[in-house]
Protein backbone atom coordinates (compact mmCIF):
# COMPACT_ATOMS: atom_id res chain seq x y z
CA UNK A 1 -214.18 -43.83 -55.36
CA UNK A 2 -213.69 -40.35 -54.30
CA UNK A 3 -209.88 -41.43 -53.87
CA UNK A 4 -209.61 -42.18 -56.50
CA UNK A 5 -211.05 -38.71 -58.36
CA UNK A 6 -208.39 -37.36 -56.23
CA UNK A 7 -205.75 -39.23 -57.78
CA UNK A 8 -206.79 -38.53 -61.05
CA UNK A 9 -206.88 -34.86 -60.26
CA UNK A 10 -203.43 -34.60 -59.38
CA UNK A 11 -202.29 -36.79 -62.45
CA UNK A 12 -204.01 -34.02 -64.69
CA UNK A 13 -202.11 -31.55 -62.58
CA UNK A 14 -198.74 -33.72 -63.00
CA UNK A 15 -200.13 -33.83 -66.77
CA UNK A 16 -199.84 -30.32 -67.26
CA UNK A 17 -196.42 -29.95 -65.20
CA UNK A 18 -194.58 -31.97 -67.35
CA UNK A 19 -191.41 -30.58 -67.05
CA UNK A 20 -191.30 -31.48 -63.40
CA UNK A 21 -192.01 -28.39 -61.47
CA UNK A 22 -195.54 -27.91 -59.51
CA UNK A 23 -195.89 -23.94 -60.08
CA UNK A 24 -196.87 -22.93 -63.66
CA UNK A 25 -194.10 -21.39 -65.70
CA UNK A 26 -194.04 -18.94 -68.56
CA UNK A 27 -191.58 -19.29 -71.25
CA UNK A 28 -191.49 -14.93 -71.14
CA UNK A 29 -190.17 -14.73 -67.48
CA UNK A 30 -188.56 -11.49 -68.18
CA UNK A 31 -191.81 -10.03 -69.26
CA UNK A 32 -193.68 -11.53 -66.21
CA UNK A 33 -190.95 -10.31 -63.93
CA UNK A 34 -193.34 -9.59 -61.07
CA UNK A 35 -194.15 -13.03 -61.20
CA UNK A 36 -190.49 -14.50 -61.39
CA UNK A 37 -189.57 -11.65 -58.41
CA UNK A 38 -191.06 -9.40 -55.91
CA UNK A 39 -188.07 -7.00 -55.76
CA UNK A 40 -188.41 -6.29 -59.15
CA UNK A 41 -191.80 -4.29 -58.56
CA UNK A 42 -191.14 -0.61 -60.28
CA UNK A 43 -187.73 -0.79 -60.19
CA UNK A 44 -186.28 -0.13 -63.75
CA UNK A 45 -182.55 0.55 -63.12
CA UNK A 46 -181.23 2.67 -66.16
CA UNK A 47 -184.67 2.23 -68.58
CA UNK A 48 -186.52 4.97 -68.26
CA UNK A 49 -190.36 4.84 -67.54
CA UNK A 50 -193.10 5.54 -64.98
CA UNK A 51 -195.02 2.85 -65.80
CA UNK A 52 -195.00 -0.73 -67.29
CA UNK A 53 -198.54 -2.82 -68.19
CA UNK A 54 -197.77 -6.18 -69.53
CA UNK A 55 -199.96 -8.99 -70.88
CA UNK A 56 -198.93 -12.78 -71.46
CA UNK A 57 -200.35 -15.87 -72.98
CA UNK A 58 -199.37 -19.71 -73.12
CA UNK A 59 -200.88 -22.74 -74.01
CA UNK A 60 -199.68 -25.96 -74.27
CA UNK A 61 -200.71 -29.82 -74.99
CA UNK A 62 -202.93 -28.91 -77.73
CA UNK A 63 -201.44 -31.59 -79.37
CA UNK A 64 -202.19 -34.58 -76.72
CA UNK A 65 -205.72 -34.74 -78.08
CA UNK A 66 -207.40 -33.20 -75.10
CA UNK A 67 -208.10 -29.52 -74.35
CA UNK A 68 -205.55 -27.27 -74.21
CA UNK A 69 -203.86 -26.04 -70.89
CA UNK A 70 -203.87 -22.09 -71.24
CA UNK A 71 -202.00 -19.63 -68.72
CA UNK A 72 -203.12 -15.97 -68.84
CA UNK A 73 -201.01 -13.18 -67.51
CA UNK A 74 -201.26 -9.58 -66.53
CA UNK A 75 -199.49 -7.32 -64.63
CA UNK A 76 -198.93 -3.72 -63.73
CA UNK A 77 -196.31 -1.73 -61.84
CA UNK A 78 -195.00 1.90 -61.30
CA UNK A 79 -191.98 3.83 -59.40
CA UNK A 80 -192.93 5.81 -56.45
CA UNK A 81 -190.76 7.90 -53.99
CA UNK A 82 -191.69 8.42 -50.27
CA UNK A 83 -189.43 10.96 -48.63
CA UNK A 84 -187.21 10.25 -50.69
CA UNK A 85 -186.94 6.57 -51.14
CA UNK A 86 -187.44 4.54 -53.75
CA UNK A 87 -190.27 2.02 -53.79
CA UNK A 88 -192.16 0.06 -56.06
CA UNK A 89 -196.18 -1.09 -56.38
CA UNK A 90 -197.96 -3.01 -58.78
CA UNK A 91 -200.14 -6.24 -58.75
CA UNK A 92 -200.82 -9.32 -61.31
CA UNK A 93 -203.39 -11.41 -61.99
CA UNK A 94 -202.75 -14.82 -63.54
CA UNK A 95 -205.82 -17.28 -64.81
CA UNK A 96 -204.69 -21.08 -65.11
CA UNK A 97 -206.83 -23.70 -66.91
CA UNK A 98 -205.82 -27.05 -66.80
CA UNK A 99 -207.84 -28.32 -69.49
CA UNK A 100 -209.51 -31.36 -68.00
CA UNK A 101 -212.19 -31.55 -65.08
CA UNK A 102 -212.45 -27.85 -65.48
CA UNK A 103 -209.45 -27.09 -63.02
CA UNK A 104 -209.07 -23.64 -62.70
CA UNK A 105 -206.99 -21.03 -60.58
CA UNK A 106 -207.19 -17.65 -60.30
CA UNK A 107 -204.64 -15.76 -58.62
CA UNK A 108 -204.50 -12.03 -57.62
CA UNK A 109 -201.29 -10.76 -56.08
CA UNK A 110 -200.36 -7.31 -54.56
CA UNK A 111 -196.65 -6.62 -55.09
CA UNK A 112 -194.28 -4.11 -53.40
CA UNK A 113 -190.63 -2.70 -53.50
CA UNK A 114 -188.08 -1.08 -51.46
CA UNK A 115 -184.84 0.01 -52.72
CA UNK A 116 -182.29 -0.93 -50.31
CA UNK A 117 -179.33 1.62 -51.31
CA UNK A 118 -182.08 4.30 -50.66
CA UNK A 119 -180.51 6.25 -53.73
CA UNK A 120 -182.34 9.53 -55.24
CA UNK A 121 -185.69 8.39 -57.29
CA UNK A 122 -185.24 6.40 -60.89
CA UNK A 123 -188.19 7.61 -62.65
CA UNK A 124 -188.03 8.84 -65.83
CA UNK A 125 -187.42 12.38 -64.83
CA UNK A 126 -184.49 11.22 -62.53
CA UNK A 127 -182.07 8.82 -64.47
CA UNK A 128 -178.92 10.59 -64.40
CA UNK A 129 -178.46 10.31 -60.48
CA UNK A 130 -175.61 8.62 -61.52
CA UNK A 131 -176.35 5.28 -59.40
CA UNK A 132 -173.84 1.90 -59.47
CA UNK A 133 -176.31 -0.27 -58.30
CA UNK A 134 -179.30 -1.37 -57.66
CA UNK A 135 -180.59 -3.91 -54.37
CA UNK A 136 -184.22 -4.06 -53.79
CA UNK A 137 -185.89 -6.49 -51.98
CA UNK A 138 -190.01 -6.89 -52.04
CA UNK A 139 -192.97 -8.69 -51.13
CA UNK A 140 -196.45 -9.31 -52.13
CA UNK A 141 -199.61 -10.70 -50.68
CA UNK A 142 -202.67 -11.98 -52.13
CA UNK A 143 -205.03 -14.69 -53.09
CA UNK A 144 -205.57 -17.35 -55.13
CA UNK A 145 -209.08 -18.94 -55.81
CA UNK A 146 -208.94 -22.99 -57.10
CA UNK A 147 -212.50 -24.77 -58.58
CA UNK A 148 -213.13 -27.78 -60.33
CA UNK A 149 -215.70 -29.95 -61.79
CA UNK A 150 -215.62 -33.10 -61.15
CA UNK A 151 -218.56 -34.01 -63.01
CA UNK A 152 -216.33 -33.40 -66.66
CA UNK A 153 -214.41 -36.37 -65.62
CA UNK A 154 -215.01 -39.81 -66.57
CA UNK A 155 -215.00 -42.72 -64.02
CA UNK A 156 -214.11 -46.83 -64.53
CA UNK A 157 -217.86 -47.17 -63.32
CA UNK A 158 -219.13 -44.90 -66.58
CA UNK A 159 -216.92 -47.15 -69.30
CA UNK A 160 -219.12 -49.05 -70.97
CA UNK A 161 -218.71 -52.17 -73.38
CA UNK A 162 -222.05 -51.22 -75.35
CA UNK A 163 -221.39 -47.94 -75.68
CA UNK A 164 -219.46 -47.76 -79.14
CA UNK A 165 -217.70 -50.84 -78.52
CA UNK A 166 -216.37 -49.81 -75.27
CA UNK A 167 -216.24 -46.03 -74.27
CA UNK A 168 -217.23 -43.88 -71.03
CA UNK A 169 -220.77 -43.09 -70.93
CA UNK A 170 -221.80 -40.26 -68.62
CA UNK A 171 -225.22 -40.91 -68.75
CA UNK A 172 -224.37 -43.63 -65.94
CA UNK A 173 -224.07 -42.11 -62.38
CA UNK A 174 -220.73 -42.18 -60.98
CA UNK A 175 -221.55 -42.11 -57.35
CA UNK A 176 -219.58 -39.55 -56.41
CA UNK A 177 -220.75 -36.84 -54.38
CA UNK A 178 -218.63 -33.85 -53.53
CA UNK A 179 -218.61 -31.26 -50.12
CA UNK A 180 -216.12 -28.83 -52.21
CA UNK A 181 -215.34 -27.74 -55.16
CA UNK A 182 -213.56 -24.76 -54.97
CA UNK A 183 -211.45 -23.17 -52.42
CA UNK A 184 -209.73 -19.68 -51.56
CA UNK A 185 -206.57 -19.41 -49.88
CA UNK A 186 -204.15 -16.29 -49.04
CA UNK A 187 -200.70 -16.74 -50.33
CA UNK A 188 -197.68 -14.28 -49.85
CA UNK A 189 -193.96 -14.24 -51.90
CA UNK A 190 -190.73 -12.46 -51.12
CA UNK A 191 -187.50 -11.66 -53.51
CA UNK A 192 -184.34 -9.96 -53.52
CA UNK A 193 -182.72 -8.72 -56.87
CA UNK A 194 -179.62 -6.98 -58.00
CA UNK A 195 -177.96 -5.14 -60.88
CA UNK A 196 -175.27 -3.29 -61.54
CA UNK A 197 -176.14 0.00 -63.22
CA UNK A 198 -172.95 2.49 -64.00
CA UNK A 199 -173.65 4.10 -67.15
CA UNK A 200 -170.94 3.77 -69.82
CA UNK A 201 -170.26 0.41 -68.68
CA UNK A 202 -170.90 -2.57 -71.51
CA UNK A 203 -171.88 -5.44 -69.28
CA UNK A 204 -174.89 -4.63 -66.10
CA UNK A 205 -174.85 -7.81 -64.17
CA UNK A 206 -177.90 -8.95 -62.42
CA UNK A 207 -179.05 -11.57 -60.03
CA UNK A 208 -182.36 -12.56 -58.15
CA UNK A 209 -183.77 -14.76 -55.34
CA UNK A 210 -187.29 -15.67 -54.65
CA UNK A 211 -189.37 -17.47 -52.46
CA UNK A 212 -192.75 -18.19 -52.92
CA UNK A 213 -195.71 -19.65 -51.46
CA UNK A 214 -194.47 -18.39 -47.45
CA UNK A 215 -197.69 -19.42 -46.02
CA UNK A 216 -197.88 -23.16 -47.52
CA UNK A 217 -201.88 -22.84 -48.45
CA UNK A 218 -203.41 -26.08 -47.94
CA UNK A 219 -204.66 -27.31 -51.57
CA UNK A 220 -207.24 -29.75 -50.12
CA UNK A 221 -210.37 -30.28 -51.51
CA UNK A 222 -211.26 -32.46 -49.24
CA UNK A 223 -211.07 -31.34 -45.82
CA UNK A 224 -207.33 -32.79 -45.32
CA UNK A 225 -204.45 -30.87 -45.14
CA UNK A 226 -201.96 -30.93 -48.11
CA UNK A 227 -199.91 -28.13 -47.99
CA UNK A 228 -198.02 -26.30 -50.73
CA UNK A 229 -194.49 -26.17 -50.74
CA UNK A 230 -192.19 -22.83 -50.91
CA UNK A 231 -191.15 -22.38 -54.45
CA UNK A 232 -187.25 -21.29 -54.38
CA UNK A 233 -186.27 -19.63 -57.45
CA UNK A 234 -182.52 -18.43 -58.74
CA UNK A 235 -181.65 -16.31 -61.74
CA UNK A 236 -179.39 -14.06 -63.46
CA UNK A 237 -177.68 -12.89 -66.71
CA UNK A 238 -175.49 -10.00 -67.59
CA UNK A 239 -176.94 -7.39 -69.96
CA UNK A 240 -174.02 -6.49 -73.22
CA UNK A 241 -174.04 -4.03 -75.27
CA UNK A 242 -171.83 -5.31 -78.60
CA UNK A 243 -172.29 -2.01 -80.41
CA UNK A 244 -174.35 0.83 -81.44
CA UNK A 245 -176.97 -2.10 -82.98
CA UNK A 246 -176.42 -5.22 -81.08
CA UNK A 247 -176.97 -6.28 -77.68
CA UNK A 248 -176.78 -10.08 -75.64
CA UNK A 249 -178.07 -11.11 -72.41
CA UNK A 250 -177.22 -14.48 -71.86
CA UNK A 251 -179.77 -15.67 -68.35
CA UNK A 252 -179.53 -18.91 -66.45
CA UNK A 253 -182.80 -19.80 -63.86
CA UNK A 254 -183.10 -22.49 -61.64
CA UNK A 255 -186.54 -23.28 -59.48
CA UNK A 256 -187.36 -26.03 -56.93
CA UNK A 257 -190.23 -26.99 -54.67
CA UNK A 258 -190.54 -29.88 -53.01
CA UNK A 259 -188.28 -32.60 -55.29
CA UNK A 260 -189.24 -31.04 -58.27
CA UNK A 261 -186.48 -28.26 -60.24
CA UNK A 262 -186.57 -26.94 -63.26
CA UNK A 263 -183.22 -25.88 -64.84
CA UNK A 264 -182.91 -23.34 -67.86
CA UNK A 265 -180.24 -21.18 -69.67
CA UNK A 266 -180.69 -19.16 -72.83
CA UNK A 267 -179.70 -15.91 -75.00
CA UNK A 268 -181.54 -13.12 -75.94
CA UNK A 269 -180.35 -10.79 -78.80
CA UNK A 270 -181.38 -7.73 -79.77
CA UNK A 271 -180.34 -6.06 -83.20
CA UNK A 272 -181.31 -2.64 -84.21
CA UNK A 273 -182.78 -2.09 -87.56
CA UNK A 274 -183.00 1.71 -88.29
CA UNK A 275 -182.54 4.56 -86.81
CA UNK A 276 -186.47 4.90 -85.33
CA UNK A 277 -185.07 2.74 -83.03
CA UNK A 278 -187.33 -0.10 -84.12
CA UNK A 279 -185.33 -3.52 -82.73
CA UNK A 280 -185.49 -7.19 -83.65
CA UNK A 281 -185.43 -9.60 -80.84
CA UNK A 282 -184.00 -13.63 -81.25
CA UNK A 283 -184.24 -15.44 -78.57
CA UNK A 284 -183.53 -19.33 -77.35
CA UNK A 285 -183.77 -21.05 -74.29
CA UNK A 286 -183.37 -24.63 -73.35
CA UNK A 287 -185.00 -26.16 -70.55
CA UNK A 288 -183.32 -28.90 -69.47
CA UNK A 289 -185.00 -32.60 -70.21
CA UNK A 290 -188.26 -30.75 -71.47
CA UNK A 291 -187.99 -28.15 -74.11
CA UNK A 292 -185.68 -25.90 -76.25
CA UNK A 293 -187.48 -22.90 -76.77
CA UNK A 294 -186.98 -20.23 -80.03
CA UNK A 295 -188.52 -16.50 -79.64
CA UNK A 296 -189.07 -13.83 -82.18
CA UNK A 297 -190.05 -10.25 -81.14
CA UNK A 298 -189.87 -6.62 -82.03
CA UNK A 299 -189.61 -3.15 -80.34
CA UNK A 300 -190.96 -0.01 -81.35
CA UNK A 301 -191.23 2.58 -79.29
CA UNK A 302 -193.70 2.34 -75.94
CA UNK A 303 -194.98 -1.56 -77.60
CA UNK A 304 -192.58 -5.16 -77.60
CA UNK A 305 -194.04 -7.55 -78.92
CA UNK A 306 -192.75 -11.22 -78.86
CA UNK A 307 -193.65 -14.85 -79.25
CA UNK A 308 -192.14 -17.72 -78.70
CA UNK A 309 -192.65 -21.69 -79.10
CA UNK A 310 -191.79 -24.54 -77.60
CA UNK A 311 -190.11 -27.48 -79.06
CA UNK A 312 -190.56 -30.74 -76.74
CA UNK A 313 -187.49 -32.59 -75.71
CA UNK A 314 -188.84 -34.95 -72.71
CA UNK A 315 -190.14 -38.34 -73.16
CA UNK A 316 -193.26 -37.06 -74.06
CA UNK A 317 -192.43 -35.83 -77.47
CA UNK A 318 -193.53 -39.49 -78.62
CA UNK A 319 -196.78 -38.68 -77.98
CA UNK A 320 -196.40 -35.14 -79.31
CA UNK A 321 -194.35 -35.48 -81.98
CA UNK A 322 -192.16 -33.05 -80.02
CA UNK A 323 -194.40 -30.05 -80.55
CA UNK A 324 -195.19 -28.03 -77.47
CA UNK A 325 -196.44 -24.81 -76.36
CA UNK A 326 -196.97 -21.65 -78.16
CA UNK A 327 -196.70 -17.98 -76.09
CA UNK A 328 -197.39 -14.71 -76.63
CA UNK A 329 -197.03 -11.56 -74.75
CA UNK A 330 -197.22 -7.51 -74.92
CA UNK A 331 -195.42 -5.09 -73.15
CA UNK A 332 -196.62 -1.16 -72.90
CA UNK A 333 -194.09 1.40 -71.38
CA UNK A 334 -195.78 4.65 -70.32
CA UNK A 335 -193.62 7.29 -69.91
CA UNK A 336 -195.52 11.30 -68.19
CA UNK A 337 -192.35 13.04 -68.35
CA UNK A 338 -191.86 14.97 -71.69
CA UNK A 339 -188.82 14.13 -73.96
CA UNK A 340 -188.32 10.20 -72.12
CA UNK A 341 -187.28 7.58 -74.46
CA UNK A 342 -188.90 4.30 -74.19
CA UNK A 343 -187.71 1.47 -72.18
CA UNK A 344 -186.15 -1.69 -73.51
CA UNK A 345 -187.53 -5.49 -73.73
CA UNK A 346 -185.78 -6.21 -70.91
């Protein structure tokens, strides 16, 4: 019996991970950049700020007639210089719910950046050091904390033909008895990430490469030994400026772990509406065999705000009638040094 909890377990987990990849994924990437990329801790390129908080939220399967999966999201990072490098720190703390059986994980992460060119500092107060590019590699370390309840479930020894006509009944005893139900693991990630930066230039490049999960936790429950595979993940886009009103990033990502990928490429596009420098932000994405996704947002000032949805395209779509996930996120810029304009979006 208690194999076969297990193996309803992970088809709750495969449940939730439709789209074929075992990590959780957030529509906003570029806003949860810290989790997409260690080297991308603090470092800001030509956008001026000292510090960035941002908060992100996704659920998904509302639809399937169970309770909803819901990601949570929240991150903060800042510039430093130590004798004259450039590093960055911050840290982010994602909650994941996966609906059924009460699975749960909580991850903390402490994330750090080095800037590899060793240029002059790119805080706010510093922008014009005139800089081409921008190679930073980074790491972070932390931990992640997994429970369940495996009491929520129901078992083939609770259905019940007198019970409604046939239905689970969890007034029966399912005779399982558990050692574990949570466990806490320490987990570590490392990225590299690129971009070209020479001001006056309409098209800044940029590329990045992550690994995550070095250590391979063991997942287990049980006392076994499953381990976790390294997540690989592969991005870039090229930032262009159109005119005085209109920019487009076009981005491509691609992830794999173990045999499952995840392929996506999209646009962003950001139009200007007046000259407080309030922007409008359209965005699509399509994820291939699993969902095209359409964003709205706007920019004003030290605040972006933008949601998105997600419009099913894999075989499950029959039982959703193709509707998917709804996000949300918030970005804050802060900016100490007097007279520094806002960064952008992205």
């Amino acid at each position: 019996m208690k194999k076969n909890t297990i193996i309803i377990l992970f088809l709750v987990l495969l449940y939730a991970r439709s789209l074929k990849a075992q990590d959780y994924h957030v529509s906003h990437y570029d806003v949860a950049y810290l989790y997409m990329n260690a080297a991308t801790t603090g470092m800001y390129g030509n956008t001026p700020a000292d510090y960035q908080a941002c908060l992100d939220q996704r659920s998904q399967w509302r639809t399937s007639g169970i309770k909803p999966f819901l990601t949570s999201y929240l991150q903060f990072d800042m510039p430093y210089t130590v004798k004259g490098k450039n590093i960055g720190l911050g840290a982010y703390l994602l909650n994941n719910n996966g609906g059924l059986g009460g699975f749960n994980t909580l991850t903390f992460m402490l994330s750090g950046s080095y800037d590899i060119l060793g240029k002059p500092a790119r805080t706010s107060a510093s922008l014009s050091n005139g800089a081409k590019h921008l190679l930073t590699m980074g790491l972070q370390v932390g931990l992640f904390y997994r429970s369940t309840n495996p009491n929520a479930l129901n078992y083939d020894v609770q259905y019940s033909l007198a019970q409604n006509g046939g239905s689970f009944d969890q007034s029966i005893s399912s005779n399982e008895y558990y050692n574990r139900i949570n466990i806490t693991r320490f987990d570590a990630n490392y990225g590299l990430f690129y971009k070209y930066l020479e001001r006056g230039r309409k098209a800044h490049p940029y590329f990045g490469f992550s690994m995550a999960h070095l250590t391979m936790p063991n997942e287990s429950f049980t006392g076994g030994e499953t381990r976790m595979p390294i997540k690989y993940t592969f991005y870039g886009g090229c930032e262009l400026k159109l005119n005085d009103k209109m920019d487009l990033i076009p981005r491509l990502y691609y992830m794999n772990q173990a045999k499952a990928s995840e392929l996506s490429a999209g646009l962003l596009y950001y139009y200007r509406l007046n000259d407080d420098d309030v922007k409008l932000l359209l965005g699509f994405d399509y994820r291939w065999k699993d969902a095209c996704v359409a964003a709205v947002g706007l920019k004003k000032d030290k605040y972006a705000l933008r949601f998105s949805y997600d419009i099913n395209t894999s075989y499950l779509k029959n039982y959703t009638n193709g509707r998917g996930a709804w996000e949300i996120s918030l970005v804050y810029v802060g900016k100490k040094a007097a007279g520094a304009s806002a960064a952008q979006f992205n």
